[in-house]
PDB file of N, CA and C in Angstrom:
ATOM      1  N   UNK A   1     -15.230  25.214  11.083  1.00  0.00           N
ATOM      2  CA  UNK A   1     -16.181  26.253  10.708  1.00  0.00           C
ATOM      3  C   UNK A   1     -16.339  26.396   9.188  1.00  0.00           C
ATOM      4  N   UNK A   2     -15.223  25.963   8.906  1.00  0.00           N
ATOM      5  CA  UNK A   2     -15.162  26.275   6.996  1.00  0.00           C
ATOM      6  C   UNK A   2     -16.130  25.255   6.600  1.00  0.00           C
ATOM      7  N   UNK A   3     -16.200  24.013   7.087  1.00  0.00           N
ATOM      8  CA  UNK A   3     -16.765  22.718   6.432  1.00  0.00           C
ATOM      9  C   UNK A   3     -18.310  22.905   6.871  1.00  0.00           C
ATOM     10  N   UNK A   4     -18.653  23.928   7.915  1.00  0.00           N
ATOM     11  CA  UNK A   4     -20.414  23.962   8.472  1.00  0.00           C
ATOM     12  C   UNK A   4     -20.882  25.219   7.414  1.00  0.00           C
ATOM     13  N   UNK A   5     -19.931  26.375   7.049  1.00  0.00           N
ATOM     14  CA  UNK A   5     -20.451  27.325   6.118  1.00  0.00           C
ATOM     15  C   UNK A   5     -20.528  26.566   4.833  1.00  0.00           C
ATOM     16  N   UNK A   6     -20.019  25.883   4.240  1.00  0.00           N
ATOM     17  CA  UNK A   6     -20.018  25.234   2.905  1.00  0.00           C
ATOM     18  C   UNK A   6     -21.447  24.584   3.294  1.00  0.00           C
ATOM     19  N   UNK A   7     -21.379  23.686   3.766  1.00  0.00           N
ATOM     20  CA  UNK A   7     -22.265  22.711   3.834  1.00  0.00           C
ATOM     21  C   UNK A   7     -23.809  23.725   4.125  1.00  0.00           C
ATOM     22  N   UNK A   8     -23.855  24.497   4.933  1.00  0.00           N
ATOM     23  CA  UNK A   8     -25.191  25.295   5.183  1.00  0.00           C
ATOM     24  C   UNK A   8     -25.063  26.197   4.327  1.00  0.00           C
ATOM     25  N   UNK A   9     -24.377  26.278   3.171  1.00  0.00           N
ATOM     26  CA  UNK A   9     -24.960  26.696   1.917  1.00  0.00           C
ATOM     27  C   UNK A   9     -25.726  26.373   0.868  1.00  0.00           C
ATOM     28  N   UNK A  10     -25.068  24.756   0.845  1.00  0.00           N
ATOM     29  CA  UNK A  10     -25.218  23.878   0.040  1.00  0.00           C
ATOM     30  C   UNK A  10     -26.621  23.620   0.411  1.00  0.00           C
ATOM     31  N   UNK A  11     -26.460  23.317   1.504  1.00  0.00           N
ATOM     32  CA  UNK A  11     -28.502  23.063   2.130  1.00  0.00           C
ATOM     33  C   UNK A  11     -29.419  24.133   1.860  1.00  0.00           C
ATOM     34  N   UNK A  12     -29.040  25.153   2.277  1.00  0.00           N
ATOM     35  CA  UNK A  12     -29.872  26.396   1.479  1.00  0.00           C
ATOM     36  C   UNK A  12     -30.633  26.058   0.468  1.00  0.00           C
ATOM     37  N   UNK A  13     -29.399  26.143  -0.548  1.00  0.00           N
ATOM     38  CA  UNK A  13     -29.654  26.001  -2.015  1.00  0.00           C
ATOM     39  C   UNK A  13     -30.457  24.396  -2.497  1.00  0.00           C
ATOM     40  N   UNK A  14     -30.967  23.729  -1.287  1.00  0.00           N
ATOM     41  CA  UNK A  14     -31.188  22.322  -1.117  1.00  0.00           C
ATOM     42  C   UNK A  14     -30.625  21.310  -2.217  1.00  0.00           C
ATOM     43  N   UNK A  15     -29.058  21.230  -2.444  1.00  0.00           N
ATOM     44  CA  UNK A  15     -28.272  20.350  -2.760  1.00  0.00           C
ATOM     45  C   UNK A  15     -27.741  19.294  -2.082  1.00  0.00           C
ATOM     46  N   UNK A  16     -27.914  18.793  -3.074  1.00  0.00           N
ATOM     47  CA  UNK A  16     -27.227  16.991  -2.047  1.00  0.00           C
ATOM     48  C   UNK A  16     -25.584  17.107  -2.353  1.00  0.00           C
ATOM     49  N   UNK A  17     -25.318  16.744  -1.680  1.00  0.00           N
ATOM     50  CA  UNK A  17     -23.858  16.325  -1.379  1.00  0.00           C
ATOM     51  C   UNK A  17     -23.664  15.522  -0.470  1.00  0.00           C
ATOM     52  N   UNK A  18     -22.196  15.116  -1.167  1.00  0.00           N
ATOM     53  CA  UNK A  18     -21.402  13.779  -0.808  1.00  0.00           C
ATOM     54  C   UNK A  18     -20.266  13.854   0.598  1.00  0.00           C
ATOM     55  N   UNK A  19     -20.316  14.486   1.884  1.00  0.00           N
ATOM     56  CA  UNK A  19     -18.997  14.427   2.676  1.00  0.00           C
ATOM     57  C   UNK A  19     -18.116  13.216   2.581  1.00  0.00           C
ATOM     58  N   UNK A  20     -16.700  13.065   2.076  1.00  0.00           N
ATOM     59  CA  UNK A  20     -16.085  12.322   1.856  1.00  0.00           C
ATOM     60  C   UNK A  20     -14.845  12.645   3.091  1.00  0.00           C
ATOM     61  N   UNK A  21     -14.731  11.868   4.290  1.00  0.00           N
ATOM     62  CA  UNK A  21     -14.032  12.242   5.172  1.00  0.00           C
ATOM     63  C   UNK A  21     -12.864  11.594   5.031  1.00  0.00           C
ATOM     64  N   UNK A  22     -11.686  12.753   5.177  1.00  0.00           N
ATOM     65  CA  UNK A  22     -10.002  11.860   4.711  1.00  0.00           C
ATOM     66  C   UNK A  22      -9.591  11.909   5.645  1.00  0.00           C
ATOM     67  N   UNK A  23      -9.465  12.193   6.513  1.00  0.00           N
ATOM     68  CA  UNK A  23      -8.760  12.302   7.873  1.00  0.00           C
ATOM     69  C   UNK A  23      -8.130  11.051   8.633  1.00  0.00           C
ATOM     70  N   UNK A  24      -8.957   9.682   8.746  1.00  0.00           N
ATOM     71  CA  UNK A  24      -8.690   8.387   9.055  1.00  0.00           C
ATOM     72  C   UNK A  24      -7.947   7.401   8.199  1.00  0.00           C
ATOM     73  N   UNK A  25      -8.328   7.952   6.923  1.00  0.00           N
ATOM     74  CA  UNK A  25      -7.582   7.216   5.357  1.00  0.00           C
ATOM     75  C   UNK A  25      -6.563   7.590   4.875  1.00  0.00           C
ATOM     76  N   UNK A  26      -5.266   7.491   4.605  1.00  0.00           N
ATOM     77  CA  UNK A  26      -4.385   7.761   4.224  1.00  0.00           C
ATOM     78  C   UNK A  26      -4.509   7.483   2.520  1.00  0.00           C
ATOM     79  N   UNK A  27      -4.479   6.482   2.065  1.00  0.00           N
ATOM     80  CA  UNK A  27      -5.131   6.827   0.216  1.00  0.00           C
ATOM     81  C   UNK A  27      -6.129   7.433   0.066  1.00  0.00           C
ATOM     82  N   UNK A  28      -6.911   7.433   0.843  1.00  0.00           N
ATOM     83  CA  UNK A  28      -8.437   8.192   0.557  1.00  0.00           C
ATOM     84  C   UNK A  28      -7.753  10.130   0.361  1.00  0.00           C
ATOM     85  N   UNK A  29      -6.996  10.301   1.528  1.00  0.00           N
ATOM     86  CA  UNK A  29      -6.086  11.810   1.452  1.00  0.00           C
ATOM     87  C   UNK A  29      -6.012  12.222   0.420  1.00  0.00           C
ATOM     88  N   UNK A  30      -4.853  10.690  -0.153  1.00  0.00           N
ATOM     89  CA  UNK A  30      -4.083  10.870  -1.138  1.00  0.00           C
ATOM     90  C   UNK A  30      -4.659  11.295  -2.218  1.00  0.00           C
ATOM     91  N   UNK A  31      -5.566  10.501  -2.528  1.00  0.00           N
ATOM     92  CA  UNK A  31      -6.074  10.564  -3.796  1.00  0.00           C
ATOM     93  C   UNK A  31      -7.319  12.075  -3.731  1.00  0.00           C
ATOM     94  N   UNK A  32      -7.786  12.343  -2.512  1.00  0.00           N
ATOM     95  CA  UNK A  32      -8.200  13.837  -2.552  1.00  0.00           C
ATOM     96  C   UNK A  32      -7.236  15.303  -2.916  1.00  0.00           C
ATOM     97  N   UNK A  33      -5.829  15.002  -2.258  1.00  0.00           N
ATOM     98  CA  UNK A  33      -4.995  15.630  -2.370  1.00  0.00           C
ATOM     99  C   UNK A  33      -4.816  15.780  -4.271  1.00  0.00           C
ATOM    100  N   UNK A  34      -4.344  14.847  -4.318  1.00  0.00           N
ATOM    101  CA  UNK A  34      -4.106  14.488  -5.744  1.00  0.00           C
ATOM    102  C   UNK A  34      -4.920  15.652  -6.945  1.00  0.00           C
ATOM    103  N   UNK A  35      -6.691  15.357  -6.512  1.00  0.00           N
ATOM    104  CA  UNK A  35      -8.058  15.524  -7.355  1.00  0.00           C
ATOM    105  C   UNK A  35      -8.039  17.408  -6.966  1.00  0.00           C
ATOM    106  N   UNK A  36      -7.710  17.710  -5.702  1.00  0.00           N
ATOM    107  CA  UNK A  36      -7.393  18.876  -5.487  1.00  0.00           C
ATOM    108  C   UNK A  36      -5.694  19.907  -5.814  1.00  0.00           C
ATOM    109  N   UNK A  37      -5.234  19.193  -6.702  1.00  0.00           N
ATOM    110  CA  UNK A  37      -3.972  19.893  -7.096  1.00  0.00           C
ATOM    111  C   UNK A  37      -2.964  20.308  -5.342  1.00  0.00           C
ATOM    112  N   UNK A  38      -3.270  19.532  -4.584  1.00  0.00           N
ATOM    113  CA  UNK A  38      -1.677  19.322  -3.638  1.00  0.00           C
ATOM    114  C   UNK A  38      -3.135  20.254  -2.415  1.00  0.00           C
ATOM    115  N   UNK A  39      -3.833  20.717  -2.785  1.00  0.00           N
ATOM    116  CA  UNK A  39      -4.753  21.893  -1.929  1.00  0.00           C
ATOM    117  C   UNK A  39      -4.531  20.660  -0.455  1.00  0.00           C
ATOM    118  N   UNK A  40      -4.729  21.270   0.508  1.00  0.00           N
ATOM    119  CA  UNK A  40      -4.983  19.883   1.791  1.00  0.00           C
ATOM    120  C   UNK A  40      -5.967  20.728   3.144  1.00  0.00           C
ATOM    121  N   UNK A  41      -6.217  21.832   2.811  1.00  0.00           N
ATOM    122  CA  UNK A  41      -6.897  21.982   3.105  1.00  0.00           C
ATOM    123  C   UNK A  41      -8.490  21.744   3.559  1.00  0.00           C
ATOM    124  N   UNK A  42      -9.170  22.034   4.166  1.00  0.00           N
ATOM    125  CA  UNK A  42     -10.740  21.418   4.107  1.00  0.00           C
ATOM    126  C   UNK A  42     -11.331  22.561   4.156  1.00  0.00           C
ATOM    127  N   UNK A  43     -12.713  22.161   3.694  1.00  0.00           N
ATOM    128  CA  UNK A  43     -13.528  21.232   2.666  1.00  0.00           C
ATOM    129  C   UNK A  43     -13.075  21.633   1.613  1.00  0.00           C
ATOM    130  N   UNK A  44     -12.183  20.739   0.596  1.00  0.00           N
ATOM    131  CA  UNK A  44     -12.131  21.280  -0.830  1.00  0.00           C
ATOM    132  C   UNK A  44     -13.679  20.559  -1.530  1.00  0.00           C
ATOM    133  N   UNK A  45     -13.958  21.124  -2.372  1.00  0.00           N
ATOM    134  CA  UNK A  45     -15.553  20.827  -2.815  1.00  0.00           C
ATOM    135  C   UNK A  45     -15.568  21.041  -4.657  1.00  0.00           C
ATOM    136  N   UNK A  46     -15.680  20.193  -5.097  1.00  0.00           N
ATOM    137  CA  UNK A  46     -16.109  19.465  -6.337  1.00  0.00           C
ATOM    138  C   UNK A  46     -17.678  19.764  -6.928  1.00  0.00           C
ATOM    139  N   UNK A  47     -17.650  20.210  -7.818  1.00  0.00           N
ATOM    140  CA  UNK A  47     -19.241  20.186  -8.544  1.00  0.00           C
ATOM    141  C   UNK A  47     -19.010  19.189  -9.653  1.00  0.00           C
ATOM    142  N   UNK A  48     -19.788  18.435  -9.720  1.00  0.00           N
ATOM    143  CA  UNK A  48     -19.498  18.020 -11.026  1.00  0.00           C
ATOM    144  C   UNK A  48     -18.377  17.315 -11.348  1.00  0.00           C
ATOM    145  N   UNK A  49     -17.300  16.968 -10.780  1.00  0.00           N
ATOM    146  CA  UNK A  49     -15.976  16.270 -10.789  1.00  0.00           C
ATOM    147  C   UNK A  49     -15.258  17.865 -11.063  1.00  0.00           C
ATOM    148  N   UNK A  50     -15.792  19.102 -11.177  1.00  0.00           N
ATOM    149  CA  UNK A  50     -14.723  20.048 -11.075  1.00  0.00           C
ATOM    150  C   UNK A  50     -14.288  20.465  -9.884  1.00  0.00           C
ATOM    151  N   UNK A  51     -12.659  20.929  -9.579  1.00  0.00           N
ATOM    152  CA  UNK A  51     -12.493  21.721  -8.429  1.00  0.00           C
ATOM    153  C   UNK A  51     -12.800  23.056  -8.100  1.00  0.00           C
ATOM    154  N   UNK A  52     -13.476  23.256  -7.253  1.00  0.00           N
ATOM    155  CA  UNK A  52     -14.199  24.396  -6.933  1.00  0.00           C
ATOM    156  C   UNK A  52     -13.247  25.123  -6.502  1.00  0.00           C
ATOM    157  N   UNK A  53     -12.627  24.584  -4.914  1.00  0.00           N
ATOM    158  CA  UNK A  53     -11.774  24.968  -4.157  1.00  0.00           C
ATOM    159  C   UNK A  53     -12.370  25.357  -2.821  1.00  0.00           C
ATOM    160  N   UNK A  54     -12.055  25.795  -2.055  1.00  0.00           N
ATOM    161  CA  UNK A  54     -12.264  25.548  -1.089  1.00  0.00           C
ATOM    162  C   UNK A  54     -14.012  25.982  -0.424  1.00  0.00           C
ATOM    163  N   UNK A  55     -14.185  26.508   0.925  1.00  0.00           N
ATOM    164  CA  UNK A  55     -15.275  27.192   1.187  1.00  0.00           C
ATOM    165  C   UNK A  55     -15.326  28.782   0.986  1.00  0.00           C
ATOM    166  N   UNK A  56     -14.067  29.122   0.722  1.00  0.00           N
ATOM    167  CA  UNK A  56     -14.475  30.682   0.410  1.00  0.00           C
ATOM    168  C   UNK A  56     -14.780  31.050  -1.276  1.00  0.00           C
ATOM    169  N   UNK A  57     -13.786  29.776  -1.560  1.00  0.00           N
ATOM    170  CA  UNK A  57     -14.151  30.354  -3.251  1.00  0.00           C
ATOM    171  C   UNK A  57     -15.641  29.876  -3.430  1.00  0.00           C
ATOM    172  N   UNK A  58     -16.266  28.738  -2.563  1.00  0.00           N
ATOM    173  CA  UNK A  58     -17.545  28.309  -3.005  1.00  0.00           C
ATOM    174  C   UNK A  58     -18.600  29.841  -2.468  1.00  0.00           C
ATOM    175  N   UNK A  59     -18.071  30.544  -1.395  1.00  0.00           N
ATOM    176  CA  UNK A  59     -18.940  31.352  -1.003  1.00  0.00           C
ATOM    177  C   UNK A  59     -18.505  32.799  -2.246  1.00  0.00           C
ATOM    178  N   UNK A  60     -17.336  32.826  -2.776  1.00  0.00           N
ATOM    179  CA  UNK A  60     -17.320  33.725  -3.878  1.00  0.00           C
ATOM    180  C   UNK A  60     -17.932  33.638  -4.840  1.00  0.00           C
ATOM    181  N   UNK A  61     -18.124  32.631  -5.189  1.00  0.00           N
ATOM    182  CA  UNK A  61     -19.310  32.126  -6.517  1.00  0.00           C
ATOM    183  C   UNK A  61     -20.510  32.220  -6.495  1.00  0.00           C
ATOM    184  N   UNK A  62     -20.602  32.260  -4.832  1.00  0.00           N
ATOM    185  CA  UNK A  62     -22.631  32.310  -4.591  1.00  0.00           C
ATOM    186  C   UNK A  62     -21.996  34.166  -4.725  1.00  0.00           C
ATOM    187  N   UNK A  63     -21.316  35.075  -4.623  1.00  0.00           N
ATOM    188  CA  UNK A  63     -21.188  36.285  -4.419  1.00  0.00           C
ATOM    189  C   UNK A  63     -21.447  37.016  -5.394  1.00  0.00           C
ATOM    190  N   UNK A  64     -20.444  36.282  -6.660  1.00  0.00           N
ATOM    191  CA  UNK A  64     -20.796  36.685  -7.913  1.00  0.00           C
ATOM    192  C   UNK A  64     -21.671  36.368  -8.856  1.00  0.00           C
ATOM    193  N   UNK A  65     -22.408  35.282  -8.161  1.00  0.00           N
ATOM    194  CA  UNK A  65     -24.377  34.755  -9.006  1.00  0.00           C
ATOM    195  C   UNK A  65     -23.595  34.203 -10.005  1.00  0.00           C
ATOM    196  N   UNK A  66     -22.322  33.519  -9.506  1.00  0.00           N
ATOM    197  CA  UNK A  66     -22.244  32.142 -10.583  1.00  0.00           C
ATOM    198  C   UNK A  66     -22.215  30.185 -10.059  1.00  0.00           C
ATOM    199  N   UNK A  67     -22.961  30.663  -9.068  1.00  0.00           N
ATOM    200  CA  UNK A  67     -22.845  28.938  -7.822  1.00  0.00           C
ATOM    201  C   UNK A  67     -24.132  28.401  -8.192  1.00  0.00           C
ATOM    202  N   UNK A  68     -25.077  29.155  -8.900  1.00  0.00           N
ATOM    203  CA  UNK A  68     -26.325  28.359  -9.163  1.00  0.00           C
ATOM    204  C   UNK A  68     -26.076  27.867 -10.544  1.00  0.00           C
ATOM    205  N   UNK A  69     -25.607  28.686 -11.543  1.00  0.00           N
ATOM    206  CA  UNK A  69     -25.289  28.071 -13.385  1.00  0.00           C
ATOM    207  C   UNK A  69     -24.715  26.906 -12.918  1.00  0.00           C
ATOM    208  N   UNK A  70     -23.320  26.537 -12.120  1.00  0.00           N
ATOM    209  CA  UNK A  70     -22.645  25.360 -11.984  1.00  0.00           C
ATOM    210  C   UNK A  70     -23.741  24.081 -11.371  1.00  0.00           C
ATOM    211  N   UNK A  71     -24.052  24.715 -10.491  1.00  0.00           N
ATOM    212  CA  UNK A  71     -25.129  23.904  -9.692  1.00  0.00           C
ATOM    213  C   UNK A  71     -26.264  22.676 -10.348  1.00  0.00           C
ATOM    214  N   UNK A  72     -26.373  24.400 -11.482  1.00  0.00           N
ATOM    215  CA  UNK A  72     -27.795  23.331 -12.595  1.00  0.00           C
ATOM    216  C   UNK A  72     -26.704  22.669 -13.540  1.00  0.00           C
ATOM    217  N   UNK A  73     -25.543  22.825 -13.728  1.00  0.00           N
ATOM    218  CA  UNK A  73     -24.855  21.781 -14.757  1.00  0.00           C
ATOM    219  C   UNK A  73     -24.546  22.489 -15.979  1.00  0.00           C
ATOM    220  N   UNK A  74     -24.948  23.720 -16.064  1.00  0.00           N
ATOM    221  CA  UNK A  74     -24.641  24.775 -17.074  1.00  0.00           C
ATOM    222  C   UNK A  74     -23.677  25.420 -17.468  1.00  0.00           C
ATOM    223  N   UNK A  75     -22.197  25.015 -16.570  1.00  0.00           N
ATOM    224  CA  UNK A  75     -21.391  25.517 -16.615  1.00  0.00           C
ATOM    225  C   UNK A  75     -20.233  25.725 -18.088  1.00  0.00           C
TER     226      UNK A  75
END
């Protein structure tokens, strides 16, 4: 449910994004794990090569009218 609210946000806002599925890959994990500071949770979500964190902090950012500045690259 976390990974369909992220994502039908992201569409909203009609952004493209990348699903990068780790689940079958064991380096692919790794190296998500890694890019996410140990997080292993899902969807951790990246703007920009930054860590966002997960789907609630992405839905805190649309909360506080700061998910569109990042969005356009303004951050």
């Amino acid at each position: 449910p976390f990974c369909y609210r992220a994502k039908r946000l992201l569409e909203q806002k009609g952004v493209d994004y990348k699903e990068i599925e780790v689940s079958d890959n064991p380096n692919l994990k790794s190296e998500m794990l890694s890019r996410s500071d140990g997080r292993y949770t899902v969807p951790q979500i990246f703007i920009d090569d930054e860590h966002i964190g997960g789907c609630d902090e992405l839905i805190a950012l649309e909360s506080a009218g700061h998910l569109d500045t990042l969005l356009r690259g303004q951050n």
